[in-house]
N, C-alpha and C. Protein backbone atom coordinates (compact mmCIF):
# COMPACT_ATOMS: atom_id res chain seq x y z
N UNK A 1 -21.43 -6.54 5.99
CA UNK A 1 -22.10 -5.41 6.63
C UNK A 1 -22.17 -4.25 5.65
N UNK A 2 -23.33 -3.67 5.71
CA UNK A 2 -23.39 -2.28 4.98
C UNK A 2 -22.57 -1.30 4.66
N UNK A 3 -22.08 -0.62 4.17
CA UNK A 3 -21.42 0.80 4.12
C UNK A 3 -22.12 1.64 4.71
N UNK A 4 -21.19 2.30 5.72
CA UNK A 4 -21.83 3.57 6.68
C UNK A 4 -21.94 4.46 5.81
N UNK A 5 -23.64 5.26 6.02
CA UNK A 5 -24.17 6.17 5.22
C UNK A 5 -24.55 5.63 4.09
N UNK A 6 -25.06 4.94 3.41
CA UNK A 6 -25.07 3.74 2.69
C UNK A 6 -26.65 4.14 2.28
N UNK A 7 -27.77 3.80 1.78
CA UNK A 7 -28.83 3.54 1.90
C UNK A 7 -29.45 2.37 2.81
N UNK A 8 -28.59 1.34 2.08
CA UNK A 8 -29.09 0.19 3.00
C UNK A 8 -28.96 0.46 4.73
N UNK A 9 -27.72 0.83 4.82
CA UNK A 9 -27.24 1.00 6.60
C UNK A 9 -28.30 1.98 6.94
N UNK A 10 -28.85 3.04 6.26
CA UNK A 10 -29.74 3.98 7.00
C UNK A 10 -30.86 3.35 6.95
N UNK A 11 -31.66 2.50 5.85
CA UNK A 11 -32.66 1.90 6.43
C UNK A 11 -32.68 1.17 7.75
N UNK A 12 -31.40 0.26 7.79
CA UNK A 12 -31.30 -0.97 8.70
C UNK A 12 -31.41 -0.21 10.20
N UNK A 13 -31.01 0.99 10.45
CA UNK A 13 -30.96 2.22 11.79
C UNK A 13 -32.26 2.33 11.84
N UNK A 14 -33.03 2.54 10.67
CA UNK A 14 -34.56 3.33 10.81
C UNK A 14 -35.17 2.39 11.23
N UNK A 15 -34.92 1.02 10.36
CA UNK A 15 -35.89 -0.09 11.21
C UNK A 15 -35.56 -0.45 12.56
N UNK A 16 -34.27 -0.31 13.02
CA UNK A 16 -34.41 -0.52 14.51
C UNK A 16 -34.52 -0.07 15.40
N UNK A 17 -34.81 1.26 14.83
CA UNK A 17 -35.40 2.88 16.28
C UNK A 17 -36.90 2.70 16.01
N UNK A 18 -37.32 2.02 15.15
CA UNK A 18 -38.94 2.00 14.81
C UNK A 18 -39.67 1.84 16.02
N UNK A 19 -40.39 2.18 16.77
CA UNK A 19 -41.33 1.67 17.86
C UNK A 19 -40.53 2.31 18.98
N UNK A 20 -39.27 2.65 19.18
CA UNK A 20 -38.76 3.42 20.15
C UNK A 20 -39.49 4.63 20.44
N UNK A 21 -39.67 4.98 21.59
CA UNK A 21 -39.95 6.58 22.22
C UNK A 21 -39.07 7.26 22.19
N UNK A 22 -39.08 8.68 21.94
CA UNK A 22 -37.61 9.21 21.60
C UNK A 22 -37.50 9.83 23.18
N UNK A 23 -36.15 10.20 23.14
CA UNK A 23 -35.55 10.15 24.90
C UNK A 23 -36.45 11.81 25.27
N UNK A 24 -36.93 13.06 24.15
CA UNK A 24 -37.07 14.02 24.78
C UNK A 24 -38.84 14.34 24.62
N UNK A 25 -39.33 13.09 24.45
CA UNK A 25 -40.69 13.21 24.29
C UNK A 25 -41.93 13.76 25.21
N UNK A 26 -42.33 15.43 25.86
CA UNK A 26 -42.87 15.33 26.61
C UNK A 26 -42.05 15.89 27.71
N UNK A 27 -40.59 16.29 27.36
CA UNK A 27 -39.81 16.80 28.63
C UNK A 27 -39.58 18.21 27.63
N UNK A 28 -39.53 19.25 28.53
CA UNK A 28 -38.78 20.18 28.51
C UNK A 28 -38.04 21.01 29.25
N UNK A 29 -37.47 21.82 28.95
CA UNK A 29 -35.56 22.32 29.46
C UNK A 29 -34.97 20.81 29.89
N UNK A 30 -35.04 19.88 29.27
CA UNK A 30 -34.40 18.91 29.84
C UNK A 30 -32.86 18.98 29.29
N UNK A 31 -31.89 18.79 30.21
CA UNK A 31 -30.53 19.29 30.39
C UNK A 31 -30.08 18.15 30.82
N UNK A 32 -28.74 17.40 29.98
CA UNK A 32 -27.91 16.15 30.03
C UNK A 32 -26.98 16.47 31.03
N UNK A 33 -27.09 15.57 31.69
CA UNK A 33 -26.13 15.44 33.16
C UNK A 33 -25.11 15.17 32.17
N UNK A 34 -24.02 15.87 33.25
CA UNK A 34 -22.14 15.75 32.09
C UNK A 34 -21.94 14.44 32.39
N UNK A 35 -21.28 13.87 31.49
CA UNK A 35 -20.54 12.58 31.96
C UNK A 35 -19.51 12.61 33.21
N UNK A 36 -19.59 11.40 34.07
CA UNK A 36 -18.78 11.73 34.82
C UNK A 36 -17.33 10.88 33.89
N UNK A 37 -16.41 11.00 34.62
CA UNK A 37 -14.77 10.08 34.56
C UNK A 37 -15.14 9.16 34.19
N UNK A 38 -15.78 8.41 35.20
CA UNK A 38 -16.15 6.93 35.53
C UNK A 38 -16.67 6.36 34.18
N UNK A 39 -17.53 6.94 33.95
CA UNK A 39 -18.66 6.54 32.47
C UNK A 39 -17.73 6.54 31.42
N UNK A 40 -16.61 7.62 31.49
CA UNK A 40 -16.17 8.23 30.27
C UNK A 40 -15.03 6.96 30.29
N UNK A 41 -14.37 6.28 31.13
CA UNK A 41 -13.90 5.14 31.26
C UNK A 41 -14.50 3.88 31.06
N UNK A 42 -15.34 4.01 31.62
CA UNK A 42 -15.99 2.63 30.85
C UNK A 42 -16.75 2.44 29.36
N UNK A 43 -16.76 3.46 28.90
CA UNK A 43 -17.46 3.76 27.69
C UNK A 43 -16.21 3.82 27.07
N UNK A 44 -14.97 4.23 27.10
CA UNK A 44 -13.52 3.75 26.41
C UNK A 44 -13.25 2.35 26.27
N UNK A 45 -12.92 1.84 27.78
CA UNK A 45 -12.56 0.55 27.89
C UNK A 45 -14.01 -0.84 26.96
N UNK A 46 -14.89 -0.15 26.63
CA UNK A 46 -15.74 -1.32 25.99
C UNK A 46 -15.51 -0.84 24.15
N UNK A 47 -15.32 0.27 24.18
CA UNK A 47 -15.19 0.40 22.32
C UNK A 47 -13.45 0.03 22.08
N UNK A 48 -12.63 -0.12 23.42
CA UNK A 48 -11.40 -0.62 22.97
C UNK A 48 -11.68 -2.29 23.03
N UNK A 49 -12.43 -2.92 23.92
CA UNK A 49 -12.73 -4.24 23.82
C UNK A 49 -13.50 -4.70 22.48
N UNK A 50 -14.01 -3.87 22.00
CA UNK A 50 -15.59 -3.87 20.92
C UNK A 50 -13.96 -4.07 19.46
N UNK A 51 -12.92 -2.81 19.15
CA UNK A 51 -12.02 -3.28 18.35
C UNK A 51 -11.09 -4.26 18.56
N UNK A 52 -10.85 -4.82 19.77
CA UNK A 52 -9.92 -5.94 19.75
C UNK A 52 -10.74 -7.30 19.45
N UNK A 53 -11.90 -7.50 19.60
CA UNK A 53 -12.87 -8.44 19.31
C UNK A 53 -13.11 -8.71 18.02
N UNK A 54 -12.97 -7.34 17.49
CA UNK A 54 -12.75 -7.44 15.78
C UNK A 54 -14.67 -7.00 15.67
N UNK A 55 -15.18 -6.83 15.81
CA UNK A 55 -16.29 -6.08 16.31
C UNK A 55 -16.68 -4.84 15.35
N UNK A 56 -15.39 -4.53 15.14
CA UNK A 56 -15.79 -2.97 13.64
C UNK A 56 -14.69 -3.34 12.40
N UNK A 57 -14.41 -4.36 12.72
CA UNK A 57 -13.52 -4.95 11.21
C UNK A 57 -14.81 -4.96 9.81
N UNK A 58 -15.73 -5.14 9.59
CA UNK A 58 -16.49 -5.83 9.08
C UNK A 58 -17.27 -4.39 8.54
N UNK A 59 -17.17 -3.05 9.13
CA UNK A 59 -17.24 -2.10 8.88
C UNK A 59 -16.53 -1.11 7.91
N UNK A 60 -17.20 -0.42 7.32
CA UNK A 60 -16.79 0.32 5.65
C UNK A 60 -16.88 1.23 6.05
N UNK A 61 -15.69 2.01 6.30
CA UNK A 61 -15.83 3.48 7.04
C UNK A 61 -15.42 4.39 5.69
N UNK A 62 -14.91 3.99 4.34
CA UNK A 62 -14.49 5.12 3.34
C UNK A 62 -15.72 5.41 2.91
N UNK A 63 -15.41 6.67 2.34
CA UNK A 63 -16.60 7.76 1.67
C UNK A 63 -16.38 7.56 0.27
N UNK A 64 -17.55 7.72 -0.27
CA UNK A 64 -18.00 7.47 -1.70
C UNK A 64 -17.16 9.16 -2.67
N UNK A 65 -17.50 8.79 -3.19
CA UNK A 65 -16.76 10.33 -4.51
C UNK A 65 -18.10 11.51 -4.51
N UNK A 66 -19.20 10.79 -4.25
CA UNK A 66 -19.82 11.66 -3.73
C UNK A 66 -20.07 12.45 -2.56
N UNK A 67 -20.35 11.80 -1.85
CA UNK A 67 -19.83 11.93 0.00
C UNK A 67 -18.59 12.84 -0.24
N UNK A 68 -17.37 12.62 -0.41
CA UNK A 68 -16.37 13.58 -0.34
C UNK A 68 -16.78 14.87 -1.00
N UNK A 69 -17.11 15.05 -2.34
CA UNK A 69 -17.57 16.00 -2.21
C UNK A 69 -18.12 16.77 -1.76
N UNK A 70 -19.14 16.42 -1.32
CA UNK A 70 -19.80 16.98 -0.42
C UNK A 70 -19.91 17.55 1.05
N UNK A 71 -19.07 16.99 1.32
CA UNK A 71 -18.38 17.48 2.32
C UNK A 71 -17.33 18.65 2.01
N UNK A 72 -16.92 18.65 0.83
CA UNK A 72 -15.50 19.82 0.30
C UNK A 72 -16.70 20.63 0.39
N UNK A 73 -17.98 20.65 -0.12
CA UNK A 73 -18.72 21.90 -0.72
C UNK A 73 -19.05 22.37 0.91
N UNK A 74 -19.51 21.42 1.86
CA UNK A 74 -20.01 22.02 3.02
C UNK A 74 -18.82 22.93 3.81
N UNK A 75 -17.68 22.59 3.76
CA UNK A 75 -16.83 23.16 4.40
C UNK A 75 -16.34 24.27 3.92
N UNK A 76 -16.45 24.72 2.37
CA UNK A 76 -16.03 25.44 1.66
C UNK A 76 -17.08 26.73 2.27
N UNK A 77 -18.41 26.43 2.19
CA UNK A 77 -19.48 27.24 2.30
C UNK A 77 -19.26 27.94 3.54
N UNK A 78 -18.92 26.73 4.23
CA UNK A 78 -18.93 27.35 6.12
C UNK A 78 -18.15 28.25 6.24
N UNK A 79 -16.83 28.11 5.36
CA UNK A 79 -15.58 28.84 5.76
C UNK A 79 -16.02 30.42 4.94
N UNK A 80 -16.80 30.07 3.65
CA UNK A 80 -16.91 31.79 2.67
C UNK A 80 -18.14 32.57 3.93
N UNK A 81 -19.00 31.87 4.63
CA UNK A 81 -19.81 32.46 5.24
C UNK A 81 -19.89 32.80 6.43
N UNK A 82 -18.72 32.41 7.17
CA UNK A 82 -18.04 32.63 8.59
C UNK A 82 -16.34 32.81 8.26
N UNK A 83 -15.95 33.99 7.88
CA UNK A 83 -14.82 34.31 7.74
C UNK A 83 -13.72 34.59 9.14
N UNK A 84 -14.63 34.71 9.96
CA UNK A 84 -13.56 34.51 11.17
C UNK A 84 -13.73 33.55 11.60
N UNK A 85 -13.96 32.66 10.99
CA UNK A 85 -13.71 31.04 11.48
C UNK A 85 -12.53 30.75 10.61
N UNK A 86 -12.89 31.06 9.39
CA UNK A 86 -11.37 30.79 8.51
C UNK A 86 -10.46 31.48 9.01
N UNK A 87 -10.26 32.44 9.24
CA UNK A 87 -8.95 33.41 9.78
C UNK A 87 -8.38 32.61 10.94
N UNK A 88 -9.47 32.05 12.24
CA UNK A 88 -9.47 31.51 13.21
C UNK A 88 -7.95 30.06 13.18
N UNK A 89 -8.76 29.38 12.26
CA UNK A 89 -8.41 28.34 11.41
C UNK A 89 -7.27 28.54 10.97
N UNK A 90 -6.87 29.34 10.33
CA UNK A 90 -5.67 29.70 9.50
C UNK A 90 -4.69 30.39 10.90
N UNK A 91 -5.06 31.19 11.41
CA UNK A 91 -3.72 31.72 12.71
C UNK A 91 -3.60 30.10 13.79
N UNK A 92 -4.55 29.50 13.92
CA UNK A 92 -4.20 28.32 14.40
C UNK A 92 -2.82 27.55 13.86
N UNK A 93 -2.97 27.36 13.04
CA UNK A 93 -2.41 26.42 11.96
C UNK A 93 -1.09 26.87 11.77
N UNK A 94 -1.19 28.27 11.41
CA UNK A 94 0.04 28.92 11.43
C UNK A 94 2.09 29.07 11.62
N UNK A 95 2.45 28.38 10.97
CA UNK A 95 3.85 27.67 11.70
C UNK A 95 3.58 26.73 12.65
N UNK A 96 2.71 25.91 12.01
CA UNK A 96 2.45 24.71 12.78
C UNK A 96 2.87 23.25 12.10
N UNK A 97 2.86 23.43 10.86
CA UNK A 97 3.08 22.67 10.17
C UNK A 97 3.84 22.40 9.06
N UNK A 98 5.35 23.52 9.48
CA UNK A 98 6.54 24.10 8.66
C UNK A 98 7.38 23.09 8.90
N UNK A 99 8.23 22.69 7.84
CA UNK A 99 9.61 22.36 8.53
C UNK A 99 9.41 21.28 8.89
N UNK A 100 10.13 21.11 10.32
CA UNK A 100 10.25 19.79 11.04
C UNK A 100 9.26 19.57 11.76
N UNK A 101 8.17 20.82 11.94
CA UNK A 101 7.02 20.93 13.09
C UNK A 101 5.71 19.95 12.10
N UNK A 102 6.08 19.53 10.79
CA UNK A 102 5.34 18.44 9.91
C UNK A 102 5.40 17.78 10.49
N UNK A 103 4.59 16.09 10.80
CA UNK A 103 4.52 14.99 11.05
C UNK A 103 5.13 13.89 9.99
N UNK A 104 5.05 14.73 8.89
CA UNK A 104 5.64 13.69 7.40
C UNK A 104 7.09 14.49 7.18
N UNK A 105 7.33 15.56 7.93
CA UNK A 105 8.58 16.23 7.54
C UNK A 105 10.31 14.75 7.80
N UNK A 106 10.54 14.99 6.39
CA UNK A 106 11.75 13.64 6.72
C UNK A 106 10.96 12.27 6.04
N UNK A 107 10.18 12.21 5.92
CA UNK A 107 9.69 10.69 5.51
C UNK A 107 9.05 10.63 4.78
N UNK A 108 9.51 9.04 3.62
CA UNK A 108 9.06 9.35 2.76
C UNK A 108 7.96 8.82 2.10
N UNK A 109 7.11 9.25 1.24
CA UNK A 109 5.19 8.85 1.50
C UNK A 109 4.88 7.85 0.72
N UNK A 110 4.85 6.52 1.72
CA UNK A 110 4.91 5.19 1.24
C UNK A 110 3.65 4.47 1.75
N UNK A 111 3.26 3.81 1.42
CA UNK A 111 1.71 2.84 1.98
C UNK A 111 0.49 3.59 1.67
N UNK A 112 -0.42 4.43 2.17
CA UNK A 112 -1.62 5.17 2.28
C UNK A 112 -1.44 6.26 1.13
N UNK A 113 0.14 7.32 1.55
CA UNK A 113 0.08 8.36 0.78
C UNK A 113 0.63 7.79 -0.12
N UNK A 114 1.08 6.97 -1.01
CA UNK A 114 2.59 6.52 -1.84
C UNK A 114 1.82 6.42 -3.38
N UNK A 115 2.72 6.55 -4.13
CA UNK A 115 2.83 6.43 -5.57
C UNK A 115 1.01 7.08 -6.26
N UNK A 116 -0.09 5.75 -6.50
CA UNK A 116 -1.44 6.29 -7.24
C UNK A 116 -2.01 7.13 -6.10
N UNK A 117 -1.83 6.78 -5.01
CA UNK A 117 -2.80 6.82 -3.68
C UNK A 117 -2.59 8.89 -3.29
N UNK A 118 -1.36 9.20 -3.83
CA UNK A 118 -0.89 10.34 -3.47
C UNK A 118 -1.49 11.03 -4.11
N UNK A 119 -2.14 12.48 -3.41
CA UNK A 119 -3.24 13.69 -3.87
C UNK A 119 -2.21 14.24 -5.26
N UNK A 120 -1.14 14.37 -4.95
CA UNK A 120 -0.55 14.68 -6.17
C UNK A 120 0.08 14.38 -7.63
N UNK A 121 -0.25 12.83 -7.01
CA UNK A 121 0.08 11.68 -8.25
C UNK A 121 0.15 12.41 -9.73
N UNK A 122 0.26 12.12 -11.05
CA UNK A 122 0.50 12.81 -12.19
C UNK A 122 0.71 11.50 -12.81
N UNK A 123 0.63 10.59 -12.62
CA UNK A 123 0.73 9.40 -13.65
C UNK A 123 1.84 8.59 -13.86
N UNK A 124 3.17 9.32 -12.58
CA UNK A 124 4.20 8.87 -13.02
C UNK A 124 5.56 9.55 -13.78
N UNK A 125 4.80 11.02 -14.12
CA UNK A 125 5.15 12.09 -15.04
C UNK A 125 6.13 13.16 -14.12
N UNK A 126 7.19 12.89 -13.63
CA UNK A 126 8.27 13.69 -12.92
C UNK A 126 8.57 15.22 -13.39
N UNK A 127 8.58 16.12 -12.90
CA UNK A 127 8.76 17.51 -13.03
C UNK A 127 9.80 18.01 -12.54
N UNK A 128 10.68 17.53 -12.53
CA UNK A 128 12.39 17.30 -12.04
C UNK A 128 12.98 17.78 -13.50
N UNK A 129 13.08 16.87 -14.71
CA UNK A 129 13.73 17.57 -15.36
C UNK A 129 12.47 17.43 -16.70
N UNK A 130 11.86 18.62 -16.18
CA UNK A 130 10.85 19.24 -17.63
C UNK A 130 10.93 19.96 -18.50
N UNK A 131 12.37 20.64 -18.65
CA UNK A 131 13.30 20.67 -19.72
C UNK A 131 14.24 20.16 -20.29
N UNK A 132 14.53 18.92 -19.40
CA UNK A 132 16.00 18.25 -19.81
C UNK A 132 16.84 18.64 -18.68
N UNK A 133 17.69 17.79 -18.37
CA UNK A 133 19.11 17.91 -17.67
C UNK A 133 20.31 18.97 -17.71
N UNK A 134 20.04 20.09 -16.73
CA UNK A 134 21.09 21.35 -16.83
C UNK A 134 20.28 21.94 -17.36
N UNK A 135 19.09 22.17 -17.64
CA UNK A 135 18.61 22.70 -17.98
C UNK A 135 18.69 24.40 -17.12
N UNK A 136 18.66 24.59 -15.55
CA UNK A 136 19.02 25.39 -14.85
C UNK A 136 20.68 26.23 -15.15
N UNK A 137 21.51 25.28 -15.64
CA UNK A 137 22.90 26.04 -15.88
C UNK A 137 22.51 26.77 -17.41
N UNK A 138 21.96 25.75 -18.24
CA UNK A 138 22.00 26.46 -19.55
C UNK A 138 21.00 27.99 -19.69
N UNK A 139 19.79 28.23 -18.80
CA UNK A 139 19.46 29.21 -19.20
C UNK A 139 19.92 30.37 -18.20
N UNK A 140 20.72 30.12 -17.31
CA UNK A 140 21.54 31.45 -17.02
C UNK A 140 22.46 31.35 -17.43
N UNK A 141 23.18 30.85 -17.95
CA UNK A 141 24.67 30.95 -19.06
C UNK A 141 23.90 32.11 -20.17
N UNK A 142 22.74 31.21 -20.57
CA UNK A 142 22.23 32.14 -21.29
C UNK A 142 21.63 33.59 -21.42
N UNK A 143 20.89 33.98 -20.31
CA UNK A 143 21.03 35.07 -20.16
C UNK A 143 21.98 36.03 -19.73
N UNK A 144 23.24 35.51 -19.03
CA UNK A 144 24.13 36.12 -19.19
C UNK A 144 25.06 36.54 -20.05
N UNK A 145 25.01 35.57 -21.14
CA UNK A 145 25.67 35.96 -22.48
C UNK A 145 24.79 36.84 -23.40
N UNK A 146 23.27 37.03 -23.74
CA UNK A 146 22.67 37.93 -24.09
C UNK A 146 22.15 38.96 -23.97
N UNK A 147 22.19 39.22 -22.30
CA UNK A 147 22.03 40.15 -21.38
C UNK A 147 20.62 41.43 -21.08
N UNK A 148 20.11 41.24 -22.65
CA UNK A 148 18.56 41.67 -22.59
C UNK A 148 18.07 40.81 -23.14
N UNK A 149 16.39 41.64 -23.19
CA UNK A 149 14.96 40.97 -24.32
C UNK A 149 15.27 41.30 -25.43
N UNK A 150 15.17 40.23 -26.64
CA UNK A 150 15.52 40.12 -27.93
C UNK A 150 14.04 40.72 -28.74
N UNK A 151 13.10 41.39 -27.83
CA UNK A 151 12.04 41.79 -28.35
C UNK A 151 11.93 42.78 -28.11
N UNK A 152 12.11 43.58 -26.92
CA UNK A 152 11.64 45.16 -26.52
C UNK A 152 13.09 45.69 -26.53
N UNK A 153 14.12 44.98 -25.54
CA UNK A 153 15.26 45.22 -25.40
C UNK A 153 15.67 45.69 -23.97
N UNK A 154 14.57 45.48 -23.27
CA UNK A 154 14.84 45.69 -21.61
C UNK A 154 16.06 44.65 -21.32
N UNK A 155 16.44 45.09 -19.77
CA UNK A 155 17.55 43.87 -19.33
C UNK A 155 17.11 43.97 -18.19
N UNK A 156 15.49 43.89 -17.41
CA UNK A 156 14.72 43.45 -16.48
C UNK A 156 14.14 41.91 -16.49
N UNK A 157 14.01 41.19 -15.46
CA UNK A 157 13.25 40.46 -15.46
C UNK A 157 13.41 39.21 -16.87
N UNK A 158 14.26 39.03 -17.19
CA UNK A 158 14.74 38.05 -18.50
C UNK A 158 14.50 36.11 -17.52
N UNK A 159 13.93 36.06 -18.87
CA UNK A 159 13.35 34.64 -19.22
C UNK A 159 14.11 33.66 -20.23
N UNK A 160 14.16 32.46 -20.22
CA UNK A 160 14.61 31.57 -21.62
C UNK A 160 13.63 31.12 -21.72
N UNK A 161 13.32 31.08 -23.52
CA UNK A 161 11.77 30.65 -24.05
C UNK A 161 12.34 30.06 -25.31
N UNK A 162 11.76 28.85 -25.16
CA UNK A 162 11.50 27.58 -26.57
C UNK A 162 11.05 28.34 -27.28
N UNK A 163 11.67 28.25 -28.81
CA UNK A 163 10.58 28.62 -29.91
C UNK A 163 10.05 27.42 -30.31
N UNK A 164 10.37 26.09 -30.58
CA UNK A 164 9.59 25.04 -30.65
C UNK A 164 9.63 24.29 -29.08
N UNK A 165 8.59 24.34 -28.43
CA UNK A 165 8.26 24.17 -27.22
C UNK A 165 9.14 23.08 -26.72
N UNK A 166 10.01 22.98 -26.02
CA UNK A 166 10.83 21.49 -25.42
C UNK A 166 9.89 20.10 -25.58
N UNK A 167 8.59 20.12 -25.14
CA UNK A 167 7.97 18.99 -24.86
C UNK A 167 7.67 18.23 -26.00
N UNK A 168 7.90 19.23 -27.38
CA UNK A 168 7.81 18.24 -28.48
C UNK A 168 9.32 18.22 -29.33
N UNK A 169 9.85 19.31 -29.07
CA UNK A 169 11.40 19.19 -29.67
C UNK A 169 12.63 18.72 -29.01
N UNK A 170 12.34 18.61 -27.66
CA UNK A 170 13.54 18.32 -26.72
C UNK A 170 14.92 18.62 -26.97
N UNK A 171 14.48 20.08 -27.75
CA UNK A 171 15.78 20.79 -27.94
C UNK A 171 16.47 22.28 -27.02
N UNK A 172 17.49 21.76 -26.40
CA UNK A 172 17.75 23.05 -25.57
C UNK A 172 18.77 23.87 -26.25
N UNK A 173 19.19 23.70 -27.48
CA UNK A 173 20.24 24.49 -28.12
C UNK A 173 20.19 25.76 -27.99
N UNK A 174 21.03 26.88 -28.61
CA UNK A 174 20.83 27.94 -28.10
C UNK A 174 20.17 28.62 -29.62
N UNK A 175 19.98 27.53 -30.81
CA UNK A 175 19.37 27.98 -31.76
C UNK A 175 17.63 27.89 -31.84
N UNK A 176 17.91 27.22 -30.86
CA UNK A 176 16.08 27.01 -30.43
C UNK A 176 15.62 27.65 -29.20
N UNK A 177 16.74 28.63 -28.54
CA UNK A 177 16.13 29.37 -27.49
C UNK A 177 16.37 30.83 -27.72
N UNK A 178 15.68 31.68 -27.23
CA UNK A 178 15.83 33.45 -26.89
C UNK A 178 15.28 33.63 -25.75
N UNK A 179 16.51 35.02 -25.59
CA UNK A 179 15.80 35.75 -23.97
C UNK A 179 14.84 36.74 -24.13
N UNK A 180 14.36 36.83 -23.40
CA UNK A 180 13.11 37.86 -23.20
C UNK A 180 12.92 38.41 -21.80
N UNK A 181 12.21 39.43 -21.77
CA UNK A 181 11.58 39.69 -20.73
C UNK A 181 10.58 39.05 -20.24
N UNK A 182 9.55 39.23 -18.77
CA UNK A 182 8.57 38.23 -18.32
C UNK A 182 7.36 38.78 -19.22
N UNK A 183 7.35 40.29 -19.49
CA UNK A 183 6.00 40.67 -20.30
C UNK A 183 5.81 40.55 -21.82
N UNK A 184 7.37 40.08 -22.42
CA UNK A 184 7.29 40.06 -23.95
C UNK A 184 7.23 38.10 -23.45
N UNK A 185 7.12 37.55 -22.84
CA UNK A 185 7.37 36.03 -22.62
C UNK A 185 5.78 35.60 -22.48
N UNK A 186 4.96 36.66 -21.54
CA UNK A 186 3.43 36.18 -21.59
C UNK A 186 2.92 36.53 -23.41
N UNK A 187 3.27 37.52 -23.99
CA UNK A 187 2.47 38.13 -24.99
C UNK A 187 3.12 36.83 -25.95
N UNK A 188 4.27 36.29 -25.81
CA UNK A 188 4.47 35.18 -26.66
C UNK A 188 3.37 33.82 -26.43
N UNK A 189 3.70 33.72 -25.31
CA UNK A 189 3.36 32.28 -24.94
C UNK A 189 1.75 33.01 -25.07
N UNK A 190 0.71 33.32 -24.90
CA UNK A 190 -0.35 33.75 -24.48
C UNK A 190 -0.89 34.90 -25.65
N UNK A 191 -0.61 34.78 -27.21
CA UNK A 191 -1.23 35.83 -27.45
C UNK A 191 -2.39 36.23 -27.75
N UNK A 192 -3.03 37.60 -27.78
CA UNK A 192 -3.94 38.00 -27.88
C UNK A 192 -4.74 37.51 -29.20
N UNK A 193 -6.19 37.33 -29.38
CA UNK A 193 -6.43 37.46 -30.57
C UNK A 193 -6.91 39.24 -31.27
N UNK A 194 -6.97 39.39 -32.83
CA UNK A 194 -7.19 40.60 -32.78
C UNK A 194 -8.45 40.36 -33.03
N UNK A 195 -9.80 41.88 -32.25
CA UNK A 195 -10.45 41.70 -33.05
C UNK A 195 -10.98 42.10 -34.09
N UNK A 196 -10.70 41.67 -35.29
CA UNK A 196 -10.95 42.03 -36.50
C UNK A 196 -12.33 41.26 -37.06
């Protein structure tokens, strides 16, 4: 069977409404009687018979890389151009989904969400210890034994900074580290060019 939304599946729809009259042809203010119970029950009980029959097995309900996108862009748009729908959206949501009030809160994300399948996957590449082990004891030992920035000389806001970056030296010695402040730590890591 086709993929829903598919080209093929939308032809295969077009050819079989072909020659149909459409239901509002020729009527106007025409107004849909509500469903009653009754309908709304039997119209359950046959799409639960329709999946136990195996009836939509055979059906491709995932979205293409395009399709998803596209959908991110439509929703994105809706939300920048109706801002109290986003606000709406967002106070809904709101401590709704903290803590234990999660559905995944406690468990751990195996089958669907697990390992490649997970939005946050990284290759395998753990961010647990991305300086090395103790790495947390060694740089407040360290700033407590140096107690300011080894650049301005504040004793605000102090940082430990690689001079040869960990990820290629995997050195945490204290001859390969200095403290700093957070604003002499961006002008390191981040500097300006001049322009000359």
């Amino acid at each position: 069977m086709a993929k829903v939304n598919s080209p093929e599946w939308k032809e295969k729809i077009s050819k079989a409404l072909k020659g149909r009259k459409a239901w509002n042809k020729g009527i106007t203010g025409y107004k849909k009687k509500p469903c009653s119970w009754k309908d709304k029950k039997n119209i359950s009980d046959g799409v639960k018979m329709a999946w136990a029959d195996g009836k939509f097995s055979k059906v491709d309900y995932s979205k293409s890389a395009e399709q998803r996108k596209n959908l991110s862009e439509a929703r994105k748009r809706f939300y920048r151009e109706h801002p109290e729908a986003a606000k709406e959206h967002s106070d809904k949501l709101k401590g709704k989904m903290v803590g234990r009030k999660n559905p995944n809160y406690g468990k751990k994300h195996i089958g669907l969400n697990g390992g490649e399948d997970n939005t946050f996957w990284k290759g395998g590449v753990s961010t647990l210890n991305y300086r090395g082990i103790g790495w947390d004891r060694i740089s407040e030992d360290l700033r407590k034994e140096r107690k300011k920035c080894e650049v301005c000389g504040t004793k605000k806001d102090l940082r430990v900074h690689h001079k040869i970056p960990y990820r290629i030296s995997k050195d945490n010695s204290k001859n390969n580290l200095m403290v700093v402040c957070n604003k002499c730590h961006g002008k390191i890591e981040y500097p300006r060019k001049s322009k000359n």
